[in-house]
C-alpha atoms as a PDB file:
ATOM      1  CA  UNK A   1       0.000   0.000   0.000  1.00  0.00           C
ATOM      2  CA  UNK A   2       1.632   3.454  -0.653  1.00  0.00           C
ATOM      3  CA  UNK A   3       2.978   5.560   1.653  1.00  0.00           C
ATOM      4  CA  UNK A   4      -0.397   8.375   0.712  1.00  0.00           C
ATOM      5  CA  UNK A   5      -3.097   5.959   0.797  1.00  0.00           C
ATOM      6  CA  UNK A   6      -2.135   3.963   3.668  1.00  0.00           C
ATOM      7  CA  UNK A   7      -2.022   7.405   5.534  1.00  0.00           C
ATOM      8  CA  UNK A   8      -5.667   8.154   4.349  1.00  0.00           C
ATOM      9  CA  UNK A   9      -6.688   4.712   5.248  1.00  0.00           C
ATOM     10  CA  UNK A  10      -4.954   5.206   9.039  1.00  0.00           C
ATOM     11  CA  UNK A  11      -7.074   8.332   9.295  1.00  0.00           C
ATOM     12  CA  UNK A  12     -10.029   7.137   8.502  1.00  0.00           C
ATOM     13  CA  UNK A  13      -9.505   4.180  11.351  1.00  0.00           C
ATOM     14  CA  UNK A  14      -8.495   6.712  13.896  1.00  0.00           C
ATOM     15  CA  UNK A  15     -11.357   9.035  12.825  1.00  0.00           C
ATOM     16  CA  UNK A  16     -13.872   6.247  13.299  1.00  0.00           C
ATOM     17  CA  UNK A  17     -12.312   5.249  16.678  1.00  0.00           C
ATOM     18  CA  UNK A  18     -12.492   8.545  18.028  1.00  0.00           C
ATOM     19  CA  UNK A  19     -16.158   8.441  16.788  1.00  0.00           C
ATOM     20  CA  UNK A  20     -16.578   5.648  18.822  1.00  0.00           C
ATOM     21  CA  UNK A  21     -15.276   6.920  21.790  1.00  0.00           C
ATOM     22  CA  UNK A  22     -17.477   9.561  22.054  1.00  0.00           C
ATOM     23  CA  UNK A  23     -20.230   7.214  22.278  1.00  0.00           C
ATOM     24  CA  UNK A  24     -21.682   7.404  18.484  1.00  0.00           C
ATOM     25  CA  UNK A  25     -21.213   4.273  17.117  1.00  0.00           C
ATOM     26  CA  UNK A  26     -23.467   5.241  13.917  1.00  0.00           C
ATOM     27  CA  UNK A  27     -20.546   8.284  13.097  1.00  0.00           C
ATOM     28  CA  UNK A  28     -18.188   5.481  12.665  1.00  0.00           C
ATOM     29  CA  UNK A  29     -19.329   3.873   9.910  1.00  0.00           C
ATOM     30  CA  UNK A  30     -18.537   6.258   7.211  1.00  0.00           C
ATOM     31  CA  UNK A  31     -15.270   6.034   8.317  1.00  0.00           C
ATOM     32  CA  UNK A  32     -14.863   2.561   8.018  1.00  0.00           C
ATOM     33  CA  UNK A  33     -16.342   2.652   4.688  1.00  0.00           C
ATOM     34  CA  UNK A  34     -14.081   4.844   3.324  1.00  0.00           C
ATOM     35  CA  UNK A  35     -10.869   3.213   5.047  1.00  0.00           C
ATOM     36  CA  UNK A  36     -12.690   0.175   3.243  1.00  0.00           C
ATOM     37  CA  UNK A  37     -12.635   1.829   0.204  1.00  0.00           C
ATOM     38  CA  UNK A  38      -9.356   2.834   0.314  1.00  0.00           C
ATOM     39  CA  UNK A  39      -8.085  -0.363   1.344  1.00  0.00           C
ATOM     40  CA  UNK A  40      -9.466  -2.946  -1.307  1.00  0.00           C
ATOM     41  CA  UNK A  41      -6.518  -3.238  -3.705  1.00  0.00           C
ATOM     42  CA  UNK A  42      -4.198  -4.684  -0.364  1.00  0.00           C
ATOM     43  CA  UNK A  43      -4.966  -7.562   1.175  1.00  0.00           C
ATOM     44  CA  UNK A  44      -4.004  -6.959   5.026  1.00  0.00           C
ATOM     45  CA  UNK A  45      -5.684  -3.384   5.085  1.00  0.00           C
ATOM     46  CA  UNK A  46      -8.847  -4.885   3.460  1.00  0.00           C
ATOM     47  CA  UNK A  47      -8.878  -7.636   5.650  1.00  0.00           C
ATOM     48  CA  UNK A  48      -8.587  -5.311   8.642  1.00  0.00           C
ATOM     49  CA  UNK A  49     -10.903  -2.757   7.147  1.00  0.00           C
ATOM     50  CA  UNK A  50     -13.870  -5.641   7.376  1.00  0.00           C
ATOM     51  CA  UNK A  51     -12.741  -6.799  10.761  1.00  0.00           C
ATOM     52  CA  UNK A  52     -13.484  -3.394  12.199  1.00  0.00           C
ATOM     53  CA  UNK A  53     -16.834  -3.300  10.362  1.00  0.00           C
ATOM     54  CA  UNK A  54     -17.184  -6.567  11.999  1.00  0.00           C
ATOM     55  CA  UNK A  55     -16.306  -5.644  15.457  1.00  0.00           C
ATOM     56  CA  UNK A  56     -18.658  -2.298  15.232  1.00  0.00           C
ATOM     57  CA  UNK A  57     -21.661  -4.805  13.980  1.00  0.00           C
ATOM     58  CA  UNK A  58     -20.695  -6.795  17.158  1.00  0.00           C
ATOM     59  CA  UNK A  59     -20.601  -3.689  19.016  1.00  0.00           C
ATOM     60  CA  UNK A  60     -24.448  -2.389  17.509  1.00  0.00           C
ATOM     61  CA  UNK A  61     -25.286  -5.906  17.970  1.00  0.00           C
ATOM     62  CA  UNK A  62     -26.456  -6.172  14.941  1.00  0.00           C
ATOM     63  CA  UNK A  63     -26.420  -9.942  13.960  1.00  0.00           C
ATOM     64  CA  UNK A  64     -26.795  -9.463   9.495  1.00  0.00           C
ATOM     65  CA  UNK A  65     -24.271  -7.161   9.290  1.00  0.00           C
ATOM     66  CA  UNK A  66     -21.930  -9.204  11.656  1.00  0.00           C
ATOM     67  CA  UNK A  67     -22.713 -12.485   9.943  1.00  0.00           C
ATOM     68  CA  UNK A  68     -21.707 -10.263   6.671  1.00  0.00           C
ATOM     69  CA  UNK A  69     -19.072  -9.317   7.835  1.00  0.00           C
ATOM     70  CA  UNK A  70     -17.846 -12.761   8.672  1.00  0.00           C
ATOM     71  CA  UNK A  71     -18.038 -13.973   4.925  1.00  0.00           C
ATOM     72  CA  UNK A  72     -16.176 -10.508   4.219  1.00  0.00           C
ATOM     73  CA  UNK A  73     -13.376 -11.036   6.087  1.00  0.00           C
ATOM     74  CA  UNK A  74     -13.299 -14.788   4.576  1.00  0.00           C
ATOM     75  CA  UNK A  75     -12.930 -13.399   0.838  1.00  0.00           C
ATOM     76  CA  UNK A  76     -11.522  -9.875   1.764  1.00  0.00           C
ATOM     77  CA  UNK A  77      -7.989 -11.160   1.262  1.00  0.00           C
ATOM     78  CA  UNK A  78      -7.745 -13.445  -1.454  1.00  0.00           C
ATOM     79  CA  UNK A  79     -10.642 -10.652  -3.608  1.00  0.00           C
ATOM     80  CA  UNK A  80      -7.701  -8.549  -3.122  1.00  0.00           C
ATOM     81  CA  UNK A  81      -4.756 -10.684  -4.017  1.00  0.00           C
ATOM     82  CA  UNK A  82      -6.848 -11.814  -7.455  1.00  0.00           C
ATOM     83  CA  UNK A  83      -8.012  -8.484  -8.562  1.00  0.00           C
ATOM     84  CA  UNK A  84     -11.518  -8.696  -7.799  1.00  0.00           C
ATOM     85  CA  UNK A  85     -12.433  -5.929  -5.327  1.00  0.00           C
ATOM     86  CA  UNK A  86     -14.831  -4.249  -6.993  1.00  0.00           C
ATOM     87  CA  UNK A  87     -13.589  -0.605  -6.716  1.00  0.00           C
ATOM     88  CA  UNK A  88     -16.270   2.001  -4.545  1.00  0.00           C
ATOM     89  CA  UNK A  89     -17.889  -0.937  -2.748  1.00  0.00           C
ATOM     90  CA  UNK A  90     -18.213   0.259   1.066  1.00  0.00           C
ATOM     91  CA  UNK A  91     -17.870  -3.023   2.203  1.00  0.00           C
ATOM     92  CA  UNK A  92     -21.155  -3.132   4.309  1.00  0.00           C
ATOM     93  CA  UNK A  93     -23.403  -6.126   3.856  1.00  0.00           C
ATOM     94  CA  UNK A  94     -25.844  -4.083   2.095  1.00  0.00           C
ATOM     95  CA  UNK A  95     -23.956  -3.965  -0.832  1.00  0.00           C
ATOM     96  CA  UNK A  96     -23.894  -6.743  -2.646  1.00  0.00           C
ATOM     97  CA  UNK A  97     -19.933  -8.502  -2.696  1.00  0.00           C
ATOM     98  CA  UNK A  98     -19.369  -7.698  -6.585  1.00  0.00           C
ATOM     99  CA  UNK A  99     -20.711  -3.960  -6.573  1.00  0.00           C
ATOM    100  CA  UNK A 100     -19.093  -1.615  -7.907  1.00  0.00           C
ATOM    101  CA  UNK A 101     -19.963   1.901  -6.911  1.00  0.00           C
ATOM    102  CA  UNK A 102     -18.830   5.655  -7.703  1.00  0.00           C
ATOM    103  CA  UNK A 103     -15.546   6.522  -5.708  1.00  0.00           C
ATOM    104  CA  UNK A 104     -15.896   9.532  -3.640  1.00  0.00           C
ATOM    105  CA  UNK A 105     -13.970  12.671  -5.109  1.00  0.00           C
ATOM    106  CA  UNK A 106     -11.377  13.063  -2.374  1.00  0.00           C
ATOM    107  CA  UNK A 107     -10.429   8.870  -2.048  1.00  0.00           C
ATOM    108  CA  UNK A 108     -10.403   8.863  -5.855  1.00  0.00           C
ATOM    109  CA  UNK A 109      -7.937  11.331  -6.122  1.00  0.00           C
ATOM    110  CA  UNK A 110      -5.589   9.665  -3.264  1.00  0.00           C
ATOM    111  CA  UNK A 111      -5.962   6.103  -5.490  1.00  0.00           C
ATOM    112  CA  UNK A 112      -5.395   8.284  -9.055  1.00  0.00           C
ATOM    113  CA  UNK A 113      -1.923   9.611  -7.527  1.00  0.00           C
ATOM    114  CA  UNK A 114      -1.040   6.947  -5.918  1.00  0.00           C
ATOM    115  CA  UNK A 115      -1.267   4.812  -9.210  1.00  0.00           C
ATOM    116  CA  UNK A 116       0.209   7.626 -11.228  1.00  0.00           C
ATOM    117  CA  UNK A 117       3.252   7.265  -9.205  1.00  0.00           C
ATOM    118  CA  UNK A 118       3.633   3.867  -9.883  1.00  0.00           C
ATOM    119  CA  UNK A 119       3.154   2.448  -6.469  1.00  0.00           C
END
């Protein structure tokens, strides 16, 4: 993972823990979408990227997205090793496993220069 996405990707895990530290649980899971997002083309990030989602469904005790999240982290790392992350996909068990989805502005631009650089 480059040096300027993994840095993106560490914010968005510290911004969702500090989320969850102040007690809103809901705040965090934009974060860990986008670190998800972010994360998809690297194995080890997007394995840890789901395990947090899985942890927070835990935490919400919410029993579909955990059980999602469970099959997730199962495929997270070899999706990434073979290609197949479909790029935008928040990685929430609402979205179906293949989707693809529009990139957000600001993560597409991290990806785009990251890629440019060759790294």
């Amino acid at each position: 993972m480059p040096t300027s996405v993994r840095v993106a990707f560490e914010a968005e895990l510290r911004a969702a823990h500090e989320a969850g530290r102040g007690g809103d649980a809901e705040r965090m899971w934009p974060h860990l979408e986008r670190a998800h997002i972010l994360s998809q083309d690297w194995a080890w990030p997007h394995t840890r990227a789901h395990w947090e989602m899985f942890r927070l469904a835990v935490r919400c005790r919410d029993r579909t997205e955990a059980l999602g999240q469970v099959v997730r982290l199962v495929v997270a790392g070899p999706g990434s090793l073979m290609g197949r992350a479909p790029k935008g996909n928040t990685g929430r068990t609402g979205v179906g496993l293949h989707t693809v989805l529009p990139l957000p502005a600001d993560l597409a631009r991290i990806l785009d220069e990251a890629s440019a650089s060759g790294l």
